[in-house]
N, C-alpha and C. Protein backbone atom coordinates (compact mmCIF):
# COMPACT_ATOMS: atom_id res chain seq x y z
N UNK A 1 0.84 -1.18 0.00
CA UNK A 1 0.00 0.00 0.00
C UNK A 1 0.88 1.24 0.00
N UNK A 2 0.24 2.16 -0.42
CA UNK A 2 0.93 3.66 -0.37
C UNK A 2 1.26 4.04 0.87
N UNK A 3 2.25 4.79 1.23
CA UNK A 3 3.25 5.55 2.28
C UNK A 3 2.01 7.03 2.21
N UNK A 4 1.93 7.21 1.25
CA UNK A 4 1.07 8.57 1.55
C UNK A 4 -0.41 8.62 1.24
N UNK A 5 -0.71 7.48 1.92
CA UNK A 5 -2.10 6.86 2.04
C UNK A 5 -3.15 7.70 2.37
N UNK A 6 -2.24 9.13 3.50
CA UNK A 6 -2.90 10.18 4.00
C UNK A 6 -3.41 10.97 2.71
N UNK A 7 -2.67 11.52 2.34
CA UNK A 7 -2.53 12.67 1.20
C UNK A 7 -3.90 11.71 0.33
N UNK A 8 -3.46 10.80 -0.32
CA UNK A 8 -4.49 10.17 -1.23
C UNK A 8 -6.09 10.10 -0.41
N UNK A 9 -5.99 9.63 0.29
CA UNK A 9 -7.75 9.83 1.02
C UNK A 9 -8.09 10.96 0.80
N UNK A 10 -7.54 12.12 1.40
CA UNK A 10 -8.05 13.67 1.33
C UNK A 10 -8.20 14.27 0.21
N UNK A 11 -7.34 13.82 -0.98
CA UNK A 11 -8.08 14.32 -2.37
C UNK A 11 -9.28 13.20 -2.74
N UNK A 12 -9.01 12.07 -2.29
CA UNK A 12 -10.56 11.62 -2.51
C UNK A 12 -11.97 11.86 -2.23
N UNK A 13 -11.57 12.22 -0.69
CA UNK A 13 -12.72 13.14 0.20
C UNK A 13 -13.05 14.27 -0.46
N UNK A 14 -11.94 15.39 -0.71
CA UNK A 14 -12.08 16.27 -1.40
C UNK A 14 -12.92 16.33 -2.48
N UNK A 15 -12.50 14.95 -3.73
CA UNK A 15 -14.07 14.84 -4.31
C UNK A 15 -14.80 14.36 -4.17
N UNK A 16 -14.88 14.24 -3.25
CA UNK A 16 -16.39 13.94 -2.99
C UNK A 16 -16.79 14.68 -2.39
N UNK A 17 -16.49 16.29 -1.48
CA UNK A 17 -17.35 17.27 -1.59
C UNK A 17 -17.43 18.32 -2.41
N UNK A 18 -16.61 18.01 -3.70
CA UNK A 18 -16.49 18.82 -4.59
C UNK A 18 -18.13 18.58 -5.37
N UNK A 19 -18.11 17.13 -5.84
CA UNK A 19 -19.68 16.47 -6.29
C UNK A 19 -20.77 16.73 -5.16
N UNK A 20 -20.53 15.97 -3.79
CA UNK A 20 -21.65 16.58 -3.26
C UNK A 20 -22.03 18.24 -2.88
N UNK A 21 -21.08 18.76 -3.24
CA UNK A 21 -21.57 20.61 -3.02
C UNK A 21 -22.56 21.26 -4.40
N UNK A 22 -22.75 19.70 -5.06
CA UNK A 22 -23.85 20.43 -6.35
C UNK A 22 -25.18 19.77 -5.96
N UNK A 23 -25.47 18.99 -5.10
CA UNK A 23 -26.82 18.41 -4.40
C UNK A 23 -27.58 19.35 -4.24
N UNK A 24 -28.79 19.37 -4.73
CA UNK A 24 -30.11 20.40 -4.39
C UNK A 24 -31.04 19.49 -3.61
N UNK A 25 -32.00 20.21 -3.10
CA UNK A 25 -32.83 19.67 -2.08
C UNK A 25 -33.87 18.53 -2.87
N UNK A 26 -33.90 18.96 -4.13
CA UNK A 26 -34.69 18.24 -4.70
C UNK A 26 -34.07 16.94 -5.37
N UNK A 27 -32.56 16.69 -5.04
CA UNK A 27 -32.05 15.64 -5.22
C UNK A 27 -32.37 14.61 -4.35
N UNK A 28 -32.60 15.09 -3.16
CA UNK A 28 -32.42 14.00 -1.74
C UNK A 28 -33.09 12.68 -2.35
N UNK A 29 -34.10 13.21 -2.78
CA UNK A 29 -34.97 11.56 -3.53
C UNK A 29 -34.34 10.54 -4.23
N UNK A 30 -33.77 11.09 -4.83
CA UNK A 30 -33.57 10.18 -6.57
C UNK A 30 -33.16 8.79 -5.53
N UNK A 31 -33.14 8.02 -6.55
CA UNK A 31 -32.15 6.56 -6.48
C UNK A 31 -30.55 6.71 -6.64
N UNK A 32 -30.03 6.00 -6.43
CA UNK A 32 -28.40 6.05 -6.23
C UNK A 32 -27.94 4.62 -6.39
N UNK A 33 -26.91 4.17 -7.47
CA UNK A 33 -26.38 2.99 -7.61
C UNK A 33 -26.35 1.88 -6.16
N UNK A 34 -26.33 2.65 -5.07
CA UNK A 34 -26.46 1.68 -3.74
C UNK A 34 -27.92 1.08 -3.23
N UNK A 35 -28.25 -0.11 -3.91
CA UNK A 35 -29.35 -1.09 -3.71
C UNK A 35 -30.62 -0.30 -2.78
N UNK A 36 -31.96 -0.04 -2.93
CA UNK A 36 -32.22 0.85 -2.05
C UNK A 36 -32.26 1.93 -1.35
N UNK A 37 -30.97 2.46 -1.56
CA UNK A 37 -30.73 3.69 -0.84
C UNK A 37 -30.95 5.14 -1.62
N UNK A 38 -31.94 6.11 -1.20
CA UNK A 38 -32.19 7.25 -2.04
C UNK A 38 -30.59 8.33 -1.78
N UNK A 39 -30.92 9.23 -2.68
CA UNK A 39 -29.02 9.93 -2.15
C UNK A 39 -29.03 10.19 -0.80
N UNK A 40 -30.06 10.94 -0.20
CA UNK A 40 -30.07 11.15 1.62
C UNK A 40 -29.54 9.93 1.95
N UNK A 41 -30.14 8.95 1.44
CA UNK A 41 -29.48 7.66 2.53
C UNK A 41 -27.84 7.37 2.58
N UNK A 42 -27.67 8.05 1.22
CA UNK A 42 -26.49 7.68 0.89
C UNK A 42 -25.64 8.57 1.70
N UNK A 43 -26.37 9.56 1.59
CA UNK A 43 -25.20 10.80 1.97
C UNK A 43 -25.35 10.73 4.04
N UNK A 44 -26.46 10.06 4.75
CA UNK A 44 -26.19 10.41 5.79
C UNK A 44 -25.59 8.67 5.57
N UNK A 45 -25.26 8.02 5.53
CA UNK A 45 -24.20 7.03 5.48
C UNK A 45 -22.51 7.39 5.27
N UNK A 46 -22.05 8.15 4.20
CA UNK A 46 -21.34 8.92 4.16
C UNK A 46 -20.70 9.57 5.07
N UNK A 47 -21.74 10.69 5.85
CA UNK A 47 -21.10 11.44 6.95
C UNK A 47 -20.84 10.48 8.38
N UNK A 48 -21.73 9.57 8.60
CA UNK A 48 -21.33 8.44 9.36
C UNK A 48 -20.31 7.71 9.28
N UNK A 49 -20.19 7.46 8.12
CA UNK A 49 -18.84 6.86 8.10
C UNK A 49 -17.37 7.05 8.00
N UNK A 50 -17.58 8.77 8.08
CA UNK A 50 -16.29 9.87 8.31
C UNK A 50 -16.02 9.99 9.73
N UNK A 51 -17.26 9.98 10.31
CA UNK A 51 -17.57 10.10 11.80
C UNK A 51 -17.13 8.91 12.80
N UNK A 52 -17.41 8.04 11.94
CA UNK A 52 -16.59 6.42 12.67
C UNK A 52 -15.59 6.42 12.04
N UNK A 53 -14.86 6.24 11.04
CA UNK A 53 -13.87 6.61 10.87
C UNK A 53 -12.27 7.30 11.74
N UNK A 54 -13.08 8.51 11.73
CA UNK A 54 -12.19 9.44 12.72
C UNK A 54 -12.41 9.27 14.22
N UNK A 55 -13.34 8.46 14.51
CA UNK A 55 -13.16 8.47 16.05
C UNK A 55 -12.35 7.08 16.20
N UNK A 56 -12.55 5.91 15.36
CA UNK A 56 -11.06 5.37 14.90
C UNK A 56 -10.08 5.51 15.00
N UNK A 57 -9.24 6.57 14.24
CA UNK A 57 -8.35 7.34 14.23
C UNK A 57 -7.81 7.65 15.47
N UNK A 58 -8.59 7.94 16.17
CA UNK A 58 -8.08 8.73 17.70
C UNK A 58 -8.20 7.72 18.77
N UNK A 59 -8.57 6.68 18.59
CA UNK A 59 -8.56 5.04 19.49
C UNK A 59 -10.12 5.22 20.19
N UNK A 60 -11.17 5.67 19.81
CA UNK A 60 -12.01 5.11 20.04
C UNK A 60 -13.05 3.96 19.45
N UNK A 61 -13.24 3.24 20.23
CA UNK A 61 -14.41 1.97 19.45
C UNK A 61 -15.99 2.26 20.26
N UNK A 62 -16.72 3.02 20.02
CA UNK A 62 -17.58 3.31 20.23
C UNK A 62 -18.69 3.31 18.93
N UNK A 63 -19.32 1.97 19.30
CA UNK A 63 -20.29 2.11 18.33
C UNK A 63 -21.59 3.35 17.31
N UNK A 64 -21.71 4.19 19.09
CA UNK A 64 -22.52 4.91 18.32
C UNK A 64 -21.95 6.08 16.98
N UNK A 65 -20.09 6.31 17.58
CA UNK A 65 -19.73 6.94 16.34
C UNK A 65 -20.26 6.45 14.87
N UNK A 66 -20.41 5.78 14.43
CA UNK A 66 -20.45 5.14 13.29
C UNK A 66 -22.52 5.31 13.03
N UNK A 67 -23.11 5.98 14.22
CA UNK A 67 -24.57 5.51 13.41
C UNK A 67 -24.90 6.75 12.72
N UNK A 68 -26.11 6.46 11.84
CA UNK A 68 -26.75 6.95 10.21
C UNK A 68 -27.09 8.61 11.31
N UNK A 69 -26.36 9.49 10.78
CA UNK A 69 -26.81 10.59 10.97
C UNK A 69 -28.12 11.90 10.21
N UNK A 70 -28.55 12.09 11.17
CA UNK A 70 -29.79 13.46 9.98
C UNK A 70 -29.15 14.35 9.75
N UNK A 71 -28.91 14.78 8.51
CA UNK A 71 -28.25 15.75 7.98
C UNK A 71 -28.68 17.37 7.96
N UNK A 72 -29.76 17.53 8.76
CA UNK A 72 -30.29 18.75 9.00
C UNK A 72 -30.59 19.60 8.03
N UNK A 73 -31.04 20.72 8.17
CA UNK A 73 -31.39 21.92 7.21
C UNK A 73 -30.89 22.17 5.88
N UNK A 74 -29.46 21.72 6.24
CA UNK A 74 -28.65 21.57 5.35
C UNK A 74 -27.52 20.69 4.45
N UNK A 75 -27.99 19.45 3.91
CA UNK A 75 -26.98 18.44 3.85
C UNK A 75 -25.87 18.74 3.61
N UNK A 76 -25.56 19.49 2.09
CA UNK A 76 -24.42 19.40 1.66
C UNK A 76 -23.34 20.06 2.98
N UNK A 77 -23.80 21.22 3.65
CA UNK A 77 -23.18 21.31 4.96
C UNK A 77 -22.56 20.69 5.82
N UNK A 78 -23.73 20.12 6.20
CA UNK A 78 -23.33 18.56 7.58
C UNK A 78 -22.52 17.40 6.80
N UNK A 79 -22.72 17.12 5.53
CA UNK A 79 -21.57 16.40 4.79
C UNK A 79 -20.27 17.08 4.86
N UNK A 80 -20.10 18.15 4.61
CA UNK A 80 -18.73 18.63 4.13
C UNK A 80 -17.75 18.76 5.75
N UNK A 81 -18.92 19.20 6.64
CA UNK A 81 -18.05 19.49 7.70
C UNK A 81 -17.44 17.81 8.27
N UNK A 82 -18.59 17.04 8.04
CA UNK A 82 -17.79 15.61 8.75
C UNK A 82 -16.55 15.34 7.87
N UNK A 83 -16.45 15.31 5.98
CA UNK A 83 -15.52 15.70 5.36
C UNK A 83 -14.29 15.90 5.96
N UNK A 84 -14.25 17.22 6.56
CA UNK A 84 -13.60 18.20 7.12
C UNK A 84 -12.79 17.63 8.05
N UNK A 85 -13.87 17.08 9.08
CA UNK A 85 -13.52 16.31 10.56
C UNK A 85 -12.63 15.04 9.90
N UNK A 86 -12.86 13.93 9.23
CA UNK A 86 -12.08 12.97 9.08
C UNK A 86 -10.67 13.23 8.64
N UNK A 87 -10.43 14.03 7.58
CA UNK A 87 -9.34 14.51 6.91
C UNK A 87 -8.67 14.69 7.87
N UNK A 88 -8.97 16.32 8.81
CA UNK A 88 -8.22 16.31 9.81
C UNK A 88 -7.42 15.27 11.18
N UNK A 89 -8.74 14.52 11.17
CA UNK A 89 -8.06 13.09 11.95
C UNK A 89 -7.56 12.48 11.44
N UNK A 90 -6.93 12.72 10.48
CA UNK A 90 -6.12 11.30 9.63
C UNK A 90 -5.05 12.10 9.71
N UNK A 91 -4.51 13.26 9.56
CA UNK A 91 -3.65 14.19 9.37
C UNK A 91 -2.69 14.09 10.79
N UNK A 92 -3.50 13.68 11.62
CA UNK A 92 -2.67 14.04 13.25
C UNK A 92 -1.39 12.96 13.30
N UNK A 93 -1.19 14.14 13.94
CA UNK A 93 0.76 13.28 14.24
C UNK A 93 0.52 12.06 14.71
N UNK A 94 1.51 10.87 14.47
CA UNK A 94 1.51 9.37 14.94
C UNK A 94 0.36 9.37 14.45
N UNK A 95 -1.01 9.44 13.52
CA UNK A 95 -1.60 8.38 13.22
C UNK A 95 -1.66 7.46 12.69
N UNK A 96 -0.41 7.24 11.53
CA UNK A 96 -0.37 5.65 11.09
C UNK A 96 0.84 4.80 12.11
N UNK A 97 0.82 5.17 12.74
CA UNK A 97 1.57 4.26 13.92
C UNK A 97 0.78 3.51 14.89
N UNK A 98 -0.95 4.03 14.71
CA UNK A 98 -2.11 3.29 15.42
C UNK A 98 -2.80 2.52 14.40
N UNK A 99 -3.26 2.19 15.63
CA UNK A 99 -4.49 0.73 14.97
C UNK A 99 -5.92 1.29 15.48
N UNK A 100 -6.54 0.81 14.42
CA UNK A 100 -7.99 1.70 13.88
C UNK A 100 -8.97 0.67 14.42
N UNK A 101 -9.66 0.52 15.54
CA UNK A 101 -11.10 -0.43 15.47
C UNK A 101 -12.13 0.07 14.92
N UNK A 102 -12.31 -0.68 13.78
CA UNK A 102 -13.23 -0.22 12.89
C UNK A 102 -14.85 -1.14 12.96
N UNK A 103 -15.56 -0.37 14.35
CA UNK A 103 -16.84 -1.02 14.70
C UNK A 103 -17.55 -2.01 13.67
N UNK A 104 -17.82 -1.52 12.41
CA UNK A 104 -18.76 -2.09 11.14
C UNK A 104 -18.02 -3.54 10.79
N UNK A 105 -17.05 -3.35 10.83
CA UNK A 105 -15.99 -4.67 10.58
C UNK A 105 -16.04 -5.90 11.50
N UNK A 106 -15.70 -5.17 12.95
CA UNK A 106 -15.69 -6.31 14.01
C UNK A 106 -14.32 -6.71 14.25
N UNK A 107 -13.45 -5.58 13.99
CA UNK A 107 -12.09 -5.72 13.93
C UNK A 107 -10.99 -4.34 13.89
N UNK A 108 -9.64 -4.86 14.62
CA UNK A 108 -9.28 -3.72 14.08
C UNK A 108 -7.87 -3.91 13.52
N UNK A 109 -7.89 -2.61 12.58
CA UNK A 109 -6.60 -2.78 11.79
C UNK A 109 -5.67 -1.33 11.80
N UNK A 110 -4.39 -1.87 11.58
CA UNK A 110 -3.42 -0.83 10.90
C UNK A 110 -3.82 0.29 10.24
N UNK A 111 -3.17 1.33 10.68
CA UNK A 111 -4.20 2.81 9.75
C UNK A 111 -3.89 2.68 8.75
N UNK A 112 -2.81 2.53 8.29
CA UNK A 112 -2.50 2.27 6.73
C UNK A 112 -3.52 1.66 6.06
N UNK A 113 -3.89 0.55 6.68
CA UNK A 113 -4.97 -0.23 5.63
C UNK A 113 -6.15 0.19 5.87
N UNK A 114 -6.68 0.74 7.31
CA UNK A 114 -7.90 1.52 7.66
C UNK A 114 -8.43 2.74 6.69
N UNK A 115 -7.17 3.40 6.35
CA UNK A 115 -7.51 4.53 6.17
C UNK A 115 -7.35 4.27 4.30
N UNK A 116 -6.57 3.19 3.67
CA UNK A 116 -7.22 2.72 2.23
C UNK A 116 -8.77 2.15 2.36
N UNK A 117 -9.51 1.28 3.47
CA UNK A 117 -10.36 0.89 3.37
C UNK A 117 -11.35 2.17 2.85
N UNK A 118 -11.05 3.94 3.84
CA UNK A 118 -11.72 4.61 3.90
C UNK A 118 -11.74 5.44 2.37
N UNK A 119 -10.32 4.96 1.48
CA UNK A 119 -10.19 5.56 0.13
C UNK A 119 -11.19 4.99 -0.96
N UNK A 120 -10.92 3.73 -0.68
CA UNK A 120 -11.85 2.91 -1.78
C UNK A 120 -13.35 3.41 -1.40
N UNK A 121 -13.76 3.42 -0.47
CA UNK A 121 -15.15 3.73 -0.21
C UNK A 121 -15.33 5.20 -0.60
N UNK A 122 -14.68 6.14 -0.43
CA UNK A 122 -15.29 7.49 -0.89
C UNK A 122 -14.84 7.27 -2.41
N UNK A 123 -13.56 6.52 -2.94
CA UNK A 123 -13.90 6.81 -4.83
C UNK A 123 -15.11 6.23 -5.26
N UNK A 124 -15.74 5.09 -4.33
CA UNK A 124 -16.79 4.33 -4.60
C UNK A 124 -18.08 5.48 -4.31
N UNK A 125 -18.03 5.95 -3.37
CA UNK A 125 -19.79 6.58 -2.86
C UNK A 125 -19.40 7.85 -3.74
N UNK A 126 -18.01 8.98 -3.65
CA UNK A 126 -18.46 9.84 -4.86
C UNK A 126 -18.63 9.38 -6.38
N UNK A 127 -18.44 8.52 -6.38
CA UNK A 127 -19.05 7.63 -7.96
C UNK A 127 -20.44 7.70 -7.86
N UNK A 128 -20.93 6.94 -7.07
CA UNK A 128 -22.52 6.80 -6.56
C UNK A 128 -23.12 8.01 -6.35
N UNK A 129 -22.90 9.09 -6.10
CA UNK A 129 -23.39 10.65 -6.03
C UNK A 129 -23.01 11.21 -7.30
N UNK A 130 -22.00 11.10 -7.81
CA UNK A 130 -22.18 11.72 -8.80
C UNK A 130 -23.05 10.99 -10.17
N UNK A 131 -22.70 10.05 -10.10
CA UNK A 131 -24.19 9.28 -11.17
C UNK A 131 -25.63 9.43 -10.68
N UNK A 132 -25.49 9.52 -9.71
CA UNK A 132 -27.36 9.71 -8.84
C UNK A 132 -27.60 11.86 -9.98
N UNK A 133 -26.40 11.82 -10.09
CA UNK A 133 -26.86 13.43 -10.27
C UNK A 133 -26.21 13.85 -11.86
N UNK A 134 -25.85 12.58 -12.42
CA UNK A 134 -25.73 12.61 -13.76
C UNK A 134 -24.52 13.41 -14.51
N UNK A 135 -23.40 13.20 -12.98
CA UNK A 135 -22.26 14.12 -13.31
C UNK A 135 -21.49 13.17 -13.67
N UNK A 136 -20.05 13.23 -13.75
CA UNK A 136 -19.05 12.75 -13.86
C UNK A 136 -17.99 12.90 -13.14
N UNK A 137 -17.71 11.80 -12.08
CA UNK A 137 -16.53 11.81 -11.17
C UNK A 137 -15.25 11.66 -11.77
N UNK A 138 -14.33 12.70 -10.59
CA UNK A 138 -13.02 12.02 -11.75
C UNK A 138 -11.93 12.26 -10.70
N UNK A 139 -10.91 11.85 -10.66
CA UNK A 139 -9.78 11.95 -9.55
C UNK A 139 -8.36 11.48 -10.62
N UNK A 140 -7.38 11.85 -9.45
CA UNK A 140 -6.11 11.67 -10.15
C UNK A 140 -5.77 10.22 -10.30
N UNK A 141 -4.53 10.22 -11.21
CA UNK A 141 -4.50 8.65 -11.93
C UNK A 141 -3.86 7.86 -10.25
N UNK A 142 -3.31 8.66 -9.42
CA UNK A 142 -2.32 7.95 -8.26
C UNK A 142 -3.55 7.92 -7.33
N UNK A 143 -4.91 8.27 -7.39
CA UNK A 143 -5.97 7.97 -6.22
C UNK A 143 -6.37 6.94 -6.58
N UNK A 144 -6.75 6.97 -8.21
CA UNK A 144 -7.24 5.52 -8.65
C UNK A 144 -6.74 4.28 -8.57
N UNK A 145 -5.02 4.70 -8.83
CA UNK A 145 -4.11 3.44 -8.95
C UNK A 145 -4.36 2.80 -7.26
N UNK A 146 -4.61 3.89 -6.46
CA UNK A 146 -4.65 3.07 -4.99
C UNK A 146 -5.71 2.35 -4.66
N UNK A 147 -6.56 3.28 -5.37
CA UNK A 147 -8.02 2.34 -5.11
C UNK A 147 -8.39 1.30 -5.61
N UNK A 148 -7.67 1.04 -6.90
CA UNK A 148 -7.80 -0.02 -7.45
C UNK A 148 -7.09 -1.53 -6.89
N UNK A 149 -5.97 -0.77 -6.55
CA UNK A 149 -5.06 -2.22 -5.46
C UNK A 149 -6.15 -2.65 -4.39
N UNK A 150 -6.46 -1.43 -3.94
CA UNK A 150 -7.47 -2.15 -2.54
C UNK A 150 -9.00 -2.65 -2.86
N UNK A 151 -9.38 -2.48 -3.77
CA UNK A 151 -10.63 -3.10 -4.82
C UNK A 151 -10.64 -4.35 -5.01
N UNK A 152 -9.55 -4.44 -5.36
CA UNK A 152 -8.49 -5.90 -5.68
C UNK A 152 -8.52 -6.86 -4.98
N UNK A 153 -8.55 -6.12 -3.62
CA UNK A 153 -7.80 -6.87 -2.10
C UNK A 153 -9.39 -7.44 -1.99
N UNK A 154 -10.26 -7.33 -1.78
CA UNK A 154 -11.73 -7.28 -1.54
C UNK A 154 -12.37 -8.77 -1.60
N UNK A 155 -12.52 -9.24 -0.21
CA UNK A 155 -12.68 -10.83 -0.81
C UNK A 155 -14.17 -10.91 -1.35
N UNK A 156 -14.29 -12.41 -2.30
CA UNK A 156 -15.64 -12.40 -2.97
C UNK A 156 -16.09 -13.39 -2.16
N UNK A 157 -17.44 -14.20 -2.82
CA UNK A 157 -17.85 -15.26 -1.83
C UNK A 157 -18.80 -14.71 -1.03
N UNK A 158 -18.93 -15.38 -0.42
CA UNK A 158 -20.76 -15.22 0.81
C UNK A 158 -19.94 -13.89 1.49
N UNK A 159 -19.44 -13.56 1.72
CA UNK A 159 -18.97 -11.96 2.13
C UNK A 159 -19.59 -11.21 1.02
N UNK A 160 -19.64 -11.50 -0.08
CA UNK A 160 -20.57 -10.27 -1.23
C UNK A 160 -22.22 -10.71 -1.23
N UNK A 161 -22.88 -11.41 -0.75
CA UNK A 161 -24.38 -11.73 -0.69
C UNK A 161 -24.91 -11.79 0.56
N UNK A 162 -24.17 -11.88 1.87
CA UNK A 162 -25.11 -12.08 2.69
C UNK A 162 -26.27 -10.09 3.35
N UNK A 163 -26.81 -10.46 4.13
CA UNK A 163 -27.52 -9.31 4.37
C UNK A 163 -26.53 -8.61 5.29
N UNK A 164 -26.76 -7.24 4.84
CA UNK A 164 -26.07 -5.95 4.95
C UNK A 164 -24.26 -6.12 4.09
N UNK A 165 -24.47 -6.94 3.60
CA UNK A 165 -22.90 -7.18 2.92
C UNK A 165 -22.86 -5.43 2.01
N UNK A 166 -21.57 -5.23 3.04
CA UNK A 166 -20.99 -3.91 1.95
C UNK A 166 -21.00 -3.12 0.62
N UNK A 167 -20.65 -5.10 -0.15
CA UNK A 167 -20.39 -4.78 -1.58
C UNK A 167 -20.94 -5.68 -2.12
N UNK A 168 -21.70 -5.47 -3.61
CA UNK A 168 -21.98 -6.65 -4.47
C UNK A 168 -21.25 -7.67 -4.70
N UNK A 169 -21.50 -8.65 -5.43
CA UNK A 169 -20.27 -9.50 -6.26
C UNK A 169 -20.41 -8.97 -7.50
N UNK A 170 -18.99 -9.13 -7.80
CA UNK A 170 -18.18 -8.41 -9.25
C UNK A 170 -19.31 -7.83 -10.50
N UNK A 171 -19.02 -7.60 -11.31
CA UNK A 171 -19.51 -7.58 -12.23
C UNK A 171 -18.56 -7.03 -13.36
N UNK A 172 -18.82 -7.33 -14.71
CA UNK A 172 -17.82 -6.86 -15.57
C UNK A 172 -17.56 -5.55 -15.79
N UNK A 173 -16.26 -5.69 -16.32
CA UNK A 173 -15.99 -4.28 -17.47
C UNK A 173 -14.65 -4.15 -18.16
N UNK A 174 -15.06 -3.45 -18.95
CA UNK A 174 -13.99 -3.43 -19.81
C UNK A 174 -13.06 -2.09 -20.01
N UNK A 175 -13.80 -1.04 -18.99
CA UNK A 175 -13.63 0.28 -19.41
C UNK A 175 -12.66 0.95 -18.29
N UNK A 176 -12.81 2.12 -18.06
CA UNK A 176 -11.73 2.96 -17.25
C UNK A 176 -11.81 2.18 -16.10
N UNK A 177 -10.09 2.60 -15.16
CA UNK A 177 -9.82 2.22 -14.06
C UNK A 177 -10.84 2.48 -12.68
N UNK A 178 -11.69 3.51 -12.55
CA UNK A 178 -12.48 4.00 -12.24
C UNK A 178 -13.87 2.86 -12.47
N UNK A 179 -13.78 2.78 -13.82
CA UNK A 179 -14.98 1.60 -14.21
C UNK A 179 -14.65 0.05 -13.32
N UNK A 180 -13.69 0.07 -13.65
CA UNK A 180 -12.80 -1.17 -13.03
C UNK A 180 -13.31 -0.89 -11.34
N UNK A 181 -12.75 -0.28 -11.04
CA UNK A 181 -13.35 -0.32 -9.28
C UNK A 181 -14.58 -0.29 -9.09
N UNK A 182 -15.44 0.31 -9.31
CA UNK A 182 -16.95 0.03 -8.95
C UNK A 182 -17.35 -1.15 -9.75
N UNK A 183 -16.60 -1.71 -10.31
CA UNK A 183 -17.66 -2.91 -11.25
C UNK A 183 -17.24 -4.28 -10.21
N UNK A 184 -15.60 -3.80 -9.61
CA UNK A 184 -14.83 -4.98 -9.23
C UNK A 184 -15.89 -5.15 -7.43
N UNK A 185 -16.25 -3.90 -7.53
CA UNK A 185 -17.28 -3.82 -5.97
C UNK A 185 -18.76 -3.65 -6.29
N UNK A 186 -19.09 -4.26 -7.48
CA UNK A 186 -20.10 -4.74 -7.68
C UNK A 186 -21.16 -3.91 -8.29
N UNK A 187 -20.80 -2.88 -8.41
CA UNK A 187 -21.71 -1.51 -9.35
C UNK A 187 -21.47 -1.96 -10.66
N UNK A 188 -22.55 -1.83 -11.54
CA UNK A 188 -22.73 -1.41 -12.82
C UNK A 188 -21.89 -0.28 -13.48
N UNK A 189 -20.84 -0.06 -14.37
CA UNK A 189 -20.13 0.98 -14.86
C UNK A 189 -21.23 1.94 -15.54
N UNK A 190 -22.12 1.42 -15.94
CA UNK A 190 -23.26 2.19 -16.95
C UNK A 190 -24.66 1.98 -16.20
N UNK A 191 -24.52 2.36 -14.70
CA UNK A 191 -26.03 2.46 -14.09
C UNK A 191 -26.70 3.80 -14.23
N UNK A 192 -27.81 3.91 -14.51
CA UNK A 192 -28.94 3.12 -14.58
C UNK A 192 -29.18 1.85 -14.96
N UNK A 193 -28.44 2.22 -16.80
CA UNK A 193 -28.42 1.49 -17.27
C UNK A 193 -28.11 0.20 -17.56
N UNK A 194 -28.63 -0.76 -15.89
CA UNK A 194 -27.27 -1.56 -16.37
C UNK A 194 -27.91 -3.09 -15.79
């Protein structure tokens, strides 16, 4: 894995409040590549999971960090600031010298790999926001190249079907590296359509 595992998350985060800062209220509805989930669901999942995340980061295992938050008056807001909050906890001195209990898991790991787990998931959910809104995500070739190693890493098998499982099982593609990661975690490259 990458040495500057830090740096790479935070431009990932980054877009992803770059995409979610174009959400209108009248988006909250739509559908979103994540099975069920309208974008609100998506997006207070999102800030939850910046929120567990970073209390991670700082050695707490407290479940309730990690639950589905209401995004209040203002989503794209209460998104950006948890944004905000994780970045900064990943940034603090000695944090990849700790180990991350990462509640949702049931385990805990090395920040290094904690904090790729937390890369792949935001190139994945700003993918999922920005198709819910018919944009186009895009990040640098060294965010992708990371995300794609840890995409990679991702075991298949009754870990991709059982209930509440994370991620789909695979599905094809043939297309960008970007395509390659959400297809390899089970999204459609061409959803709706797909």
């Amino acid at each position: 894995m990458h040495t500057n595992i830090v740096r790479l998350d935070a431009r990932a985060v980054q877009a992803s409040v770059e995409i979610v800062s174009r959400v209108t209220a009248d988006d909250l509805a739509k559908p979103t590549p994540c099975a069920a989930w309208t974008l609100y669901d998506l997006l207070s999942h999102m800030t939850a999971q910046h929120y567990g995340f970073a209390a991670a980061a700082s050695g707490a295992s407290d479940p309730a960090a990690w639950a589905a938050r209401w995004l209040g008056e203002d989503p794209v807001a209460t998104y950006t600031t948890a944004a905000e909050h994780v970045s900064r906890a990943f940034a603090e001195d000695g944090v990849l010298d700790r180990e991350f209990a990462l509640v949702e898991f049931g385990a805990s790991f090395p920040a290094e790999r904690a904090i790729g787990f937390h890369l792949v998931d935001y190139v994945v959910h700003t993918w999922d926001v920005a198709k819910t809104l018919g944009l186009v995500a895009s990040f640098d070739d060294d965010v992708l190249d990371a995300a794609r190693a840890i995409a990679d890493m991702v075991p298949t098998g009754s870990f991709r079907t059982g209930p509440g499982a994370p991620f789909a099982p695979p599905v094809e593609s043939d297309g960008s590296t970007l395509d390659h990661i959400v297809a390899t975690l089970g999204r459609s490259p061409t959803w709706p359509a797909s």
